[in-house]
N, C-alpha and C. Protein backbone atom coordinates (compact mmCIF):
# COMPACT_ATOMS: atom_id res chain seq x y z
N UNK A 1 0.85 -1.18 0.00
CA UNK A 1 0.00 0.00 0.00
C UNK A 1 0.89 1.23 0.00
N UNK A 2 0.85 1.94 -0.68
CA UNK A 2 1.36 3.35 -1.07
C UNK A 2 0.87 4.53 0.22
N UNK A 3 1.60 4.73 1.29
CA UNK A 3 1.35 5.23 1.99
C UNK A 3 1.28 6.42 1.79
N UNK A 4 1.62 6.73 1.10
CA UNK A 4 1.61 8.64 0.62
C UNK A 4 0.41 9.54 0.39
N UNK A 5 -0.43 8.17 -0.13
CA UNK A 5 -1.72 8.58 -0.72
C UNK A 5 -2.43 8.42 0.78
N UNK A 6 -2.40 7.54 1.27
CA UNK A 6 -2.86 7.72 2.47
C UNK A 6 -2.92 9.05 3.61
N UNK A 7 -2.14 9.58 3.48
CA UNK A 7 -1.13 10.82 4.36
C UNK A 7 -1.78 12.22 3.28
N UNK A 8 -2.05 12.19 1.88
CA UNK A 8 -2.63 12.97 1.21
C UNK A 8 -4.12 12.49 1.38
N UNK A 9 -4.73 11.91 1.47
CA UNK A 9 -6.24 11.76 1.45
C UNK A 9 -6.61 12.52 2.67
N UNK A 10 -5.81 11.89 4.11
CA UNK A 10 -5.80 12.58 5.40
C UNK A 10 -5.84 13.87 5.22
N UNK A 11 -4.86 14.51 4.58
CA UNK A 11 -4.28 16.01 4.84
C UNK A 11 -5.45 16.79 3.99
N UNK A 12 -6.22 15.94 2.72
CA UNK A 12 -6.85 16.79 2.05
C UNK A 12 -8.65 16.68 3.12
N UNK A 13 -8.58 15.76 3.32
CA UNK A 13 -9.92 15.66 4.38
C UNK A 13 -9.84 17.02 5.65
N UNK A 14 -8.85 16.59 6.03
CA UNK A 14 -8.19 17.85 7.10
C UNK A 14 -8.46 19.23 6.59
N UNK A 15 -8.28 19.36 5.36
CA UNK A 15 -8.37 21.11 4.87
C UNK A 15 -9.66 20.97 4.42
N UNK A 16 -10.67 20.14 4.13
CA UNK A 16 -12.03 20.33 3.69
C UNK A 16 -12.71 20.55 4.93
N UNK A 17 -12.43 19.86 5.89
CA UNK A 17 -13.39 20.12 7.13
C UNK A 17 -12.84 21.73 7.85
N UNK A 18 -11.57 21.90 7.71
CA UNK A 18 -11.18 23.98 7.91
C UNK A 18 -11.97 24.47 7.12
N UNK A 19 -12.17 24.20 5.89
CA UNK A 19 -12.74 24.77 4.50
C UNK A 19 -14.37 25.54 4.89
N UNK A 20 -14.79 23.83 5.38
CA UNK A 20 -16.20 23.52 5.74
C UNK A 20 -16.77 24.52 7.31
N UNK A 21 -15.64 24.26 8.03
CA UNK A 21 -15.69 25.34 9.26
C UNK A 21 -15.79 26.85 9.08
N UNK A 22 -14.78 27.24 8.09
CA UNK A 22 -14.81 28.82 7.52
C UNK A 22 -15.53 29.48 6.93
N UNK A 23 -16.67 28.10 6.27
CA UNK A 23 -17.74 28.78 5.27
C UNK A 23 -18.96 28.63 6.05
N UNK A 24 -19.02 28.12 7.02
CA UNK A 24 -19.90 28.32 8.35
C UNK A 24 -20.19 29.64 8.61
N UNK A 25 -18.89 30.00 9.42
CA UNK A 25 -18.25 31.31 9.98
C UNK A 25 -18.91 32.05 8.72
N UNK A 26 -18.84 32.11 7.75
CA UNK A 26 -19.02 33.46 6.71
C UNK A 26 -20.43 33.70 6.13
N UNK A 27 -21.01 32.11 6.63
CA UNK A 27 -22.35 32.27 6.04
C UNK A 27 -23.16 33.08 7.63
N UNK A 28 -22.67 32.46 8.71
CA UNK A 28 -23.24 32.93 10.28
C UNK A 28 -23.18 34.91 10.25
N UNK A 29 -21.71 35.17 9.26
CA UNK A 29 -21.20 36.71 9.41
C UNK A 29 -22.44 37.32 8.22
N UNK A 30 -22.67 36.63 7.37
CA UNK A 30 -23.52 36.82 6.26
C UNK A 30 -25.07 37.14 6.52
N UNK A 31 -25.90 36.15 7.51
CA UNK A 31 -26.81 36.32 7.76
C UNK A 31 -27.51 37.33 8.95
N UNK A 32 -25.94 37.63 9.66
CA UNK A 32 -26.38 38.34 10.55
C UNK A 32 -26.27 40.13 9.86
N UNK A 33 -25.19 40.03 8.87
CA UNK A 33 -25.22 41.69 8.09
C UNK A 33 -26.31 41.64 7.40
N UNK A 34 -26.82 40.42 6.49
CA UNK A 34 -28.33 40.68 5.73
C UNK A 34 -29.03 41.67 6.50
N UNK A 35 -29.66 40.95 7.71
CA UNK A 35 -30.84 41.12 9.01
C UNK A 35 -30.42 43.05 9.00
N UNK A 36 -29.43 42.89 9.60
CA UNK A 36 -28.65 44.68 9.65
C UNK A 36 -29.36 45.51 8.36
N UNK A 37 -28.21 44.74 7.06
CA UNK A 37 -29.05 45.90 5.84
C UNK A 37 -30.54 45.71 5.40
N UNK A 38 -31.27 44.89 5.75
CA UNK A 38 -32.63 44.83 5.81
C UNK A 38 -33.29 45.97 6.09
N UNK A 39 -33.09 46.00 7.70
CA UNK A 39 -33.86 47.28 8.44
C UNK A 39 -33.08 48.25 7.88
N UNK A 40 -31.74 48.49 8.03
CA UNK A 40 -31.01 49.85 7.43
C UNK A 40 -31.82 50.23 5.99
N UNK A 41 -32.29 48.99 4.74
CA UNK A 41 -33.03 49.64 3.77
C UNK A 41 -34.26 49.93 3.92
N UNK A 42 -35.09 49.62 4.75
CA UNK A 42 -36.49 50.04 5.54
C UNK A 42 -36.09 51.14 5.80
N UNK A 43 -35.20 51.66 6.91
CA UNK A 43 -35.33 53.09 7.54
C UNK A 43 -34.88 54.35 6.61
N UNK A 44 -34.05 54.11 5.81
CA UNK A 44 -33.84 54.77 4.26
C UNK A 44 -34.66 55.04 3.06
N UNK A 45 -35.42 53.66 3.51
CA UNK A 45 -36.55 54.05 2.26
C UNK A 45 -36.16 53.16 0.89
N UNK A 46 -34.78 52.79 0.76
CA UNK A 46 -34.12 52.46 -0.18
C UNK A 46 -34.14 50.43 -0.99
N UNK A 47 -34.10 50.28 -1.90
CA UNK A 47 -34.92 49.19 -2.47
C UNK A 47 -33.32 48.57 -2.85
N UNK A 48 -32.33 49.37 -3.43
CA UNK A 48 -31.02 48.61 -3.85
C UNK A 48 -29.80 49.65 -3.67
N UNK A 49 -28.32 49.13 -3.50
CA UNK A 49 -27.41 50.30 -2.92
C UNK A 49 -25.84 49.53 -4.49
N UNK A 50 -25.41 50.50 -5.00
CA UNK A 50 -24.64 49.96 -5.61
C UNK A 50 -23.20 50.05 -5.25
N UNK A 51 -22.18 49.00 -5.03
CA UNK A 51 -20.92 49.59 -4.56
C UNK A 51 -20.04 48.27 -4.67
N UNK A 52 -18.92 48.68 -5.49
CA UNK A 52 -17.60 48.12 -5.64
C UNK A 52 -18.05 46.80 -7.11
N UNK A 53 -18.74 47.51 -8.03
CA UNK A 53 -19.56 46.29 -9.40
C UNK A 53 -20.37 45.55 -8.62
N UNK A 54 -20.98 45.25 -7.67
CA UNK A 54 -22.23 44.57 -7.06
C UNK A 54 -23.11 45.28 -7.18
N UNK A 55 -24.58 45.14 -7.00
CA UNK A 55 -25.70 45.58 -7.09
C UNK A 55 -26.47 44.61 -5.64
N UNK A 56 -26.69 45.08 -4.64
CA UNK A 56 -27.23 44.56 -3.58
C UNK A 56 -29.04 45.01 -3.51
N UNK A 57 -29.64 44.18 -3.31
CA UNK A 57 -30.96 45.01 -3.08
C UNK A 57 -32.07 43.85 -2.68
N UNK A 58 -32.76 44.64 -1.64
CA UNK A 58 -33.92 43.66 -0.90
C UNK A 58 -35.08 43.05 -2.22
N UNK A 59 -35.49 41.43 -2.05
CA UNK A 59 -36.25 40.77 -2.63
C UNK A 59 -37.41 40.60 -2.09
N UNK A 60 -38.64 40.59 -2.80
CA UNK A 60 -39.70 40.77 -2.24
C UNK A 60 -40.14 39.43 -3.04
N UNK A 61 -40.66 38.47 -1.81
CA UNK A 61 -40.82 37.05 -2.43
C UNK A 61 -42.77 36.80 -2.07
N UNK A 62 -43.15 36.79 -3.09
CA UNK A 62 -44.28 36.09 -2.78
C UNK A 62 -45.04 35.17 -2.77
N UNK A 63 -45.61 34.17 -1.97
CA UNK A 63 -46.37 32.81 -1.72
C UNK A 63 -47.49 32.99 -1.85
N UNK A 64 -47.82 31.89 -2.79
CA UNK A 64 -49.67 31.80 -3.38
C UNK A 64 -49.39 29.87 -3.17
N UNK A 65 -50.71 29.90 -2.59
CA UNK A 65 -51.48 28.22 -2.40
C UNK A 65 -52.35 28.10 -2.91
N UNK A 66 -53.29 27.25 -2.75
CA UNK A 66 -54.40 27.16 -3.77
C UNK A 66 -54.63 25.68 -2.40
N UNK A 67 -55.97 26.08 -1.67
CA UNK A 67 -56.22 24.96 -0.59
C UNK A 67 -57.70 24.27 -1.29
């Protein structure tokens, strides 16, 4: 058995689960600035803000059933 590959499968598992931890962290940092610019575009009045080639702006989603 080629131990090398062994020692690389490890090491690459090892950086997917940091990977997997960090994109936690960014989605947790993510949802909590949404919530922030939410109300910040309520109290402004404002529907979309443009800055740095992004275009950011609140979605207005609507649900229809039929019971």
């Amino acid at each position: 058995m080629d131990i090398s590959q062994v020692k690389e499968f490890i090491q690459l598992t090892t950086e997917k689960r940091d990977l997997e931890d960090a994109l936690r962290g960014i989605k947790d940092a993510l949802d909590h600035l949404e919530k922030e610019l939410i109300e910040q575009f309520i109290e402004d009045g404002v529907d979309h803000v443009r800055a740095d080639g992004f275009t950011v702006y609140r979605q207005r989603t609507i649900y229809g059933g039929v019971e």
